[in-house]
N, C-alpha and C. Protein backbone atom coordinates (compact mmCIF):
# COMPACT_ATOMS: atom_id res chain seq x y z
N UNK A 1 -15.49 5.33 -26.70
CA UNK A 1 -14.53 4.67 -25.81
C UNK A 1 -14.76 5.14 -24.38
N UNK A 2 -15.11 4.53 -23.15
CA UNK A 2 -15.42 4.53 -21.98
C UNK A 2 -13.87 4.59 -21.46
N UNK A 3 -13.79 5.89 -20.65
CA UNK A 3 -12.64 6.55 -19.85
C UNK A 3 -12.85 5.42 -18.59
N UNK A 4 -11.40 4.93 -18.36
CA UNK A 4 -11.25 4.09 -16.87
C UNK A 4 -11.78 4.33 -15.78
N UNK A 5 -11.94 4.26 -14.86
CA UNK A 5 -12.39 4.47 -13.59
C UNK A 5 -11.25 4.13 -12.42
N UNK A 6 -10.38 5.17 -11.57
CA UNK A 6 -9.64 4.99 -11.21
C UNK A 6 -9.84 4.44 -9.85
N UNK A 7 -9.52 3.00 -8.99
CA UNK A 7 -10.09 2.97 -7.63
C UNK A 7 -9.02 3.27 -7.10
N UNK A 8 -9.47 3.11 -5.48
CA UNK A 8 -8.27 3.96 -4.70
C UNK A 8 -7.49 2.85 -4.36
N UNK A 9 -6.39 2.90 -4.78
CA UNK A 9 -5.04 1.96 -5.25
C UNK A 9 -4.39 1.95 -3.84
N UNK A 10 -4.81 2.35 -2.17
CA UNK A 10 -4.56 2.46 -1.46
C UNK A 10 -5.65 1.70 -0.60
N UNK A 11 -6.72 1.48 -0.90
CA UNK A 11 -7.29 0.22 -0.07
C UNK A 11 -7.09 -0.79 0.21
N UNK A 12 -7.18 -1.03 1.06
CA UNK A 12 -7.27 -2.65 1.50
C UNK A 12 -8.07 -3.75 1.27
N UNK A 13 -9.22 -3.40 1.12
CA UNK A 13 -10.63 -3.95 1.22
C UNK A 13 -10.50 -4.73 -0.64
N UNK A 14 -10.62 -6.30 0.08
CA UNK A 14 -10.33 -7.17 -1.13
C UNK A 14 -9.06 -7.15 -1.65
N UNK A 15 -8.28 -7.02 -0.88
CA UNK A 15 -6.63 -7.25 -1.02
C UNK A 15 -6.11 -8.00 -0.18
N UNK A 16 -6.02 -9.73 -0.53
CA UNK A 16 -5.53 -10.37 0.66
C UNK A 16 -3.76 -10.23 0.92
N UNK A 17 -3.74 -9.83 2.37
CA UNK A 17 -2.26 -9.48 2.30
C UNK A 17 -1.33 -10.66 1.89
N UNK A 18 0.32 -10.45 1.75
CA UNK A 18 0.86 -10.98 1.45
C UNK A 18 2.39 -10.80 2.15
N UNK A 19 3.42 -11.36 2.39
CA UNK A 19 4.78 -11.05 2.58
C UNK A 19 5.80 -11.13 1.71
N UNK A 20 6.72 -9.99 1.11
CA UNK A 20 7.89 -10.47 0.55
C UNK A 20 9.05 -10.70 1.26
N UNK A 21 9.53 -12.00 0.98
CA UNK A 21 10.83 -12.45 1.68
C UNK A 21 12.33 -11.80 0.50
N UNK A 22 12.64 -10.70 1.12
CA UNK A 22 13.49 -10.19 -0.05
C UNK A 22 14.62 -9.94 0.16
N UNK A 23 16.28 -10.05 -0.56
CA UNK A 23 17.37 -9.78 0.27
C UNK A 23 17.50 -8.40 0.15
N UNK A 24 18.52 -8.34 0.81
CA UNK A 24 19.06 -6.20 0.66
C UNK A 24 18.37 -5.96 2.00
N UNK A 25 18.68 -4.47 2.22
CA UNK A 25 18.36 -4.04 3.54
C UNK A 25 16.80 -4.21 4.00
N UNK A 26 15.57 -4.20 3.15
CA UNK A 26 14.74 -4.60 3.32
C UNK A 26 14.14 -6.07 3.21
N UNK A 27 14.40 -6.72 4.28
CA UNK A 27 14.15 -7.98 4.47
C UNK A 27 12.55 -8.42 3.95
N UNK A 28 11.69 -8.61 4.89
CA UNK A 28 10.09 -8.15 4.68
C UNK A 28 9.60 -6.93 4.20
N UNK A 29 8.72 -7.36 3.61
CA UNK A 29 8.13 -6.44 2.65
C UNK A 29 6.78 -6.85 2.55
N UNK A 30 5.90 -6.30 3.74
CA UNK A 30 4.16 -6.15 3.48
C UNK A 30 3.89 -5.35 2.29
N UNK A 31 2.56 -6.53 2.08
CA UNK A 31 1.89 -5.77 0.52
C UNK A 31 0.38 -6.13 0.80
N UNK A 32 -0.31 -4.92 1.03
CA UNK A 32 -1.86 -5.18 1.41
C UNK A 32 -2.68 -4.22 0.58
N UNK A 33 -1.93 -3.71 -0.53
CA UNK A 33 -3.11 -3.21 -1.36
C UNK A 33 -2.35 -2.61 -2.49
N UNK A 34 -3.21 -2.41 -3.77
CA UNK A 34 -2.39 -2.08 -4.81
C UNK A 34 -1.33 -0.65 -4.32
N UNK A 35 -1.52 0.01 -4.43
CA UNK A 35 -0.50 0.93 -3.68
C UNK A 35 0.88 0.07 -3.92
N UNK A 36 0.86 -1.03 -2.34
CA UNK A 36 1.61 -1.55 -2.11
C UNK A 36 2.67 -2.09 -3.11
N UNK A 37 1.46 -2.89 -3.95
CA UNK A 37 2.12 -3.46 -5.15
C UNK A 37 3.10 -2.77 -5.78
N UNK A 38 2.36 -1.81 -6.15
CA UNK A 38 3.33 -0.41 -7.55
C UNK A 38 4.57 -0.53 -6.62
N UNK A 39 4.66 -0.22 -5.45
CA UNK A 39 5.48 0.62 -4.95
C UNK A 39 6.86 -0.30 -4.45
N UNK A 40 6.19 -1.71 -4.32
CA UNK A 40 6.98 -2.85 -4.14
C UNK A 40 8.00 -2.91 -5.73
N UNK A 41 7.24 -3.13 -6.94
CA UNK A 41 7.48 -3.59 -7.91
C UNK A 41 8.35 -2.19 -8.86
N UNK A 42 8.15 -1.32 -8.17
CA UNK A 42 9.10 0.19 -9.02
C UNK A 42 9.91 0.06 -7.87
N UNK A 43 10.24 0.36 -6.82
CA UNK A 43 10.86 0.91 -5.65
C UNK A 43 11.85 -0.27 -4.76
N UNK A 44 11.50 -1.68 -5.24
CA UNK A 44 12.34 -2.71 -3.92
C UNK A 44 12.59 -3.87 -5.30
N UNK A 45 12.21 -4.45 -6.28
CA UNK A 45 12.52 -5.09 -7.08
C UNK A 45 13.77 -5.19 -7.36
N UNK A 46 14.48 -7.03 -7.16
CA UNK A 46 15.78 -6.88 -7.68
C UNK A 46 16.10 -6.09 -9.12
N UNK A 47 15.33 -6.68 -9.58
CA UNK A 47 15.88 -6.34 -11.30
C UNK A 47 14.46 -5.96 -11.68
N UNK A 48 14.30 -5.03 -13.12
CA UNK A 48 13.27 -4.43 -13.68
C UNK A 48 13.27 -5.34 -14.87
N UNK A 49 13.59 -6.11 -15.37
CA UNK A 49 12.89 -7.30 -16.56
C UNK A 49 12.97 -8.66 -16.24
N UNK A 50 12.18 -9.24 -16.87
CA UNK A 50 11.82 -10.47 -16.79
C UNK A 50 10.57 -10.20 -17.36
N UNK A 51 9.85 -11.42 -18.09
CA UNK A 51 8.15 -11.38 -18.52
C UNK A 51 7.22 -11.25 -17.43
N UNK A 52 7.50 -11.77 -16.19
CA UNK A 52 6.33 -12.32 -14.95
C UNK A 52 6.64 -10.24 -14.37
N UNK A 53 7.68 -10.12 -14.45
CA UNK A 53 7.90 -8.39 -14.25
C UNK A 53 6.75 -7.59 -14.71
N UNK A 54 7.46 -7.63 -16.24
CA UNK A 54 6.69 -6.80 -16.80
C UNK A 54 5.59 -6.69 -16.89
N UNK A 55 4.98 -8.23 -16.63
CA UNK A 55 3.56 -8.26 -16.48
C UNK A 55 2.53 -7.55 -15.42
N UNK A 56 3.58 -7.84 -14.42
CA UNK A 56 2.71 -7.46 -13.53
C UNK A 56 3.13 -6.56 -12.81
N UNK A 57 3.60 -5.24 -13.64
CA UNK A 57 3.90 -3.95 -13.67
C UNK A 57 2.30 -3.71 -14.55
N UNK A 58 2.18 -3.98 -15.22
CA UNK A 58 1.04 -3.77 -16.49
C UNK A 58 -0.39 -3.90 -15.83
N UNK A 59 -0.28 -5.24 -14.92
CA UNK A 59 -1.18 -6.04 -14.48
C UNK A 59 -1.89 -4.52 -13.05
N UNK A 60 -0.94 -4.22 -12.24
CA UNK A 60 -1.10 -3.18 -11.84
C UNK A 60 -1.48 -2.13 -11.73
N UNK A 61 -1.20 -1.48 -13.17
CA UNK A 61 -1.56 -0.55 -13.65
C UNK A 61 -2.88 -0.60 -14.17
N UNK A 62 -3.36 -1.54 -14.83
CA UNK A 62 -4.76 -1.70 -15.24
C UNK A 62 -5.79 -2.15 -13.41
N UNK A 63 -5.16 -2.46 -13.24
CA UNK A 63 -6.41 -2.73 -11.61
C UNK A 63 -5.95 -1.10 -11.12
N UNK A 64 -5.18 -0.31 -10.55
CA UNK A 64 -5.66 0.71 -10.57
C UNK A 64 -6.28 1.73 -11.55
N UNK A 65 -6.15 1.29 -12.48
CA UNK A 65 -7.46 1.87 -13.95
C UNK A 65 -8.64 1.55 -13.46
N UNK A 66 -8.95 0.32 -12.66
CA UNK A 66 -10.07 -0.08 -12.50
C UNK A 66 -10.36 -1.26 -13.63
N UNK A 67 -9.44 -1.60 -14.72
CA UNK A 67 -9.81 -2.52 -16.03
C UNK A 67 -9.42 -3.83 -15.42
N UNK A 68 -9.15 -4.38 -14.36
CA UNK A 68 -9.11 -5.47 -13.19
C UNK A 68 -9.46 -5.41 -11.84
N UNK A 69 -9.34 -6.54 -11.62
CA UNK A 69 -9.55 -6.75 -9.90
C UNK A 69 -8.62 -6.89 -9.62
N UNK A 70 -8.31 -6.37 -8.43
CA UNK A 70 -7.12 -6.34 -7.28
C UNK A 70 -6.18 -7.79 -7.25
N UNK A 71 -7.24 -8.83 -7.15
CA UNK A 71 -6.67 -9.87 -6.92
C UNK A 71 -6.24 -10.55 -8.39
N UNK A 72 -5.86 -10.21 -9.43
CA UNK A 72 -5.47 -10.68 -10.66
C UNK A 72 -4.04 -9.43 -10.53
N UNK A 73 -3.74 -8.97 -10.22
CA UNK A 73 -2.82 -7.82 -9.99
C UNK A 73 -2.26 -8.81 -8.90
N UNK A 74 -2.32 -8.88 -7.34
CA UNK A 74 -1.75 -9.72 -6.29
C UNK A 74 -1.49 -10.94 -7.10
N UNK A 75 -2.01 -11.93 -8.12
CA UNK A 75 -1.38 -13.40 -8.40
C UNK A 75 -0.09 -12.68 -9.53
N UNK A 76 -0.17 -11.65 -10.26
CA UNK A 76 0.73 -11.35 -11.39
C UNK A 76 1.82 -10.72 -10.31
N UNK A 77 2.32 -10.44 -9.09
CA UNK A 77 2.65 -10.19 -8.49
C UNK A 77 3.47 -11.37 -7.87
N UNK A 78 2.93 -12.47 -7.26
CA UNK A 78 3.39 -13.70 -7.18
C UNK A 78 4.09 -14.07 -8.17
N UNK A 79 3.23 -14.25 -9.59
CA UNK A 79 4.37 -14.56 -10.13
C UNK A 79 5.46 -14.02 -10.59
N UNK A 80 5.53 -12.47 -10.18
CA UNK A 80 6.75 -12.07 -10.75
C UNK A 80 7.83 -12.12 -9.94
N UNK A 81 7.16 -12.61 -8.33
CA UNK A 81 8.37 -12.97 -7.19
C UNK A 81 8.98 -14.21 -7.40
N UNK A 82 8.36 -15.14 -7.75
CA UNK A 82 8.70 -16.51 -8.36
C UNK A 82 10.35 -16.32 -9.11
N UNK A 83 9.23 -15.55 -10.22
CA UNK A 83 10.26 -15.32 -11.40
C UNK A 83 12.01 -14.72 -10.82
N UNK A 84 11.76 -13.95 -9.82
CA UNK A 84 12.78 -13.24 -9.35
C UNK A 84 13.28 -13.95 -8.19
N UNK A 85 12.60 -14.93 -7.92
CA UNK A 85 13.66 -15.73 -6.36
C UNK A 85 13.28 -14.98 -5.38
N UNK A 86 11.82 -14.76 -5.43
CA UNK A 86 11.31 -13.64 -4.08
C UNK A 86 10.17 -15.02 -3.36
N UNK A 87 10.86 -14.97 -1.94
CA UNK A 87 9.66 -15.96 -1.23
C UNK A 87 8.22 -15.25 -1.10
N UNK A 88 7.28 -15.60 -1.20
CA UNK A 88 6.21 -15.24 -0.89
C UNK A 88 5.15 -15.52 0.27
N UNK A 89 4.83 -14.97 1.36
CA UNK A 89 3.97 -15.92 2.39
C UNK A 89 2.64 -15.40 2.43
N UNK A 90 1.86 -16.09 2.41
CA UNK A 90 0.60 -15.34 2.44
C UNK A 90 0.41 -15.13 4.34
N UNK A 91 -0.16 -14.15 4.14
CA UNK A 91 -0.53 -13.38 5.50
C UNK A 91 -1.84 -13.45 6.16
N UNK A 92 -2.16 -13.93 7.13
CA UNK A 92 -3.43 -14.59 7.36
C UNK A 92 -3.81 -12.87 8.66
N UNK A 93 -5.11 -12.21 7.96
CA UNK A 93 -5.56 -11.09 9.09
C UNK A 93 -6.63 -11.35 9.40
């Protein structure tokens, strides 16, 4: 069994940014690299279930394993803002 390979979950590079439109004291919410993600999805998330959630809590966790790409983590991300009534804008840099 081949041990993961952890990338640095704090890059940018191949992470197209994104905006969350979110209520509560944090209005916007930049997300430009997995980092971001985790930290969006444990730390500012209305609610912790739903399927598009959990997924892409999971989805996360395996792209910083390295067992995905970044950008399959950012769409499971989308959809878990969907799921939650979170606007999404993509961010043009």
């Amino acid at each position: 069994m081949r041990s993961p390979v952890l990338v640095d979950w704090r890059s940018r590079e191949g992470f197209a940014p994104l905006m969350l439109v979110m209520s509560g004291s944090e209005k916007h919410r930049l997300v430009r690299s997995l980092g971001e993600v985790a930290d969006a999805l444990i730390n500012a998330w209305p609610t912790d279930d739903g399927e598009e959630y959990v997924a892409a809590v999971k989805t996360c966790l395996d792209a910083i394993q390295g067992n995905t790409q970044p950008k399959v983590a950012r769409a499971a991300l989308i959809r878990a803002a969907t799921e939650a009534g979170i606007r999404v804008v993509a961010v043009v840099h």
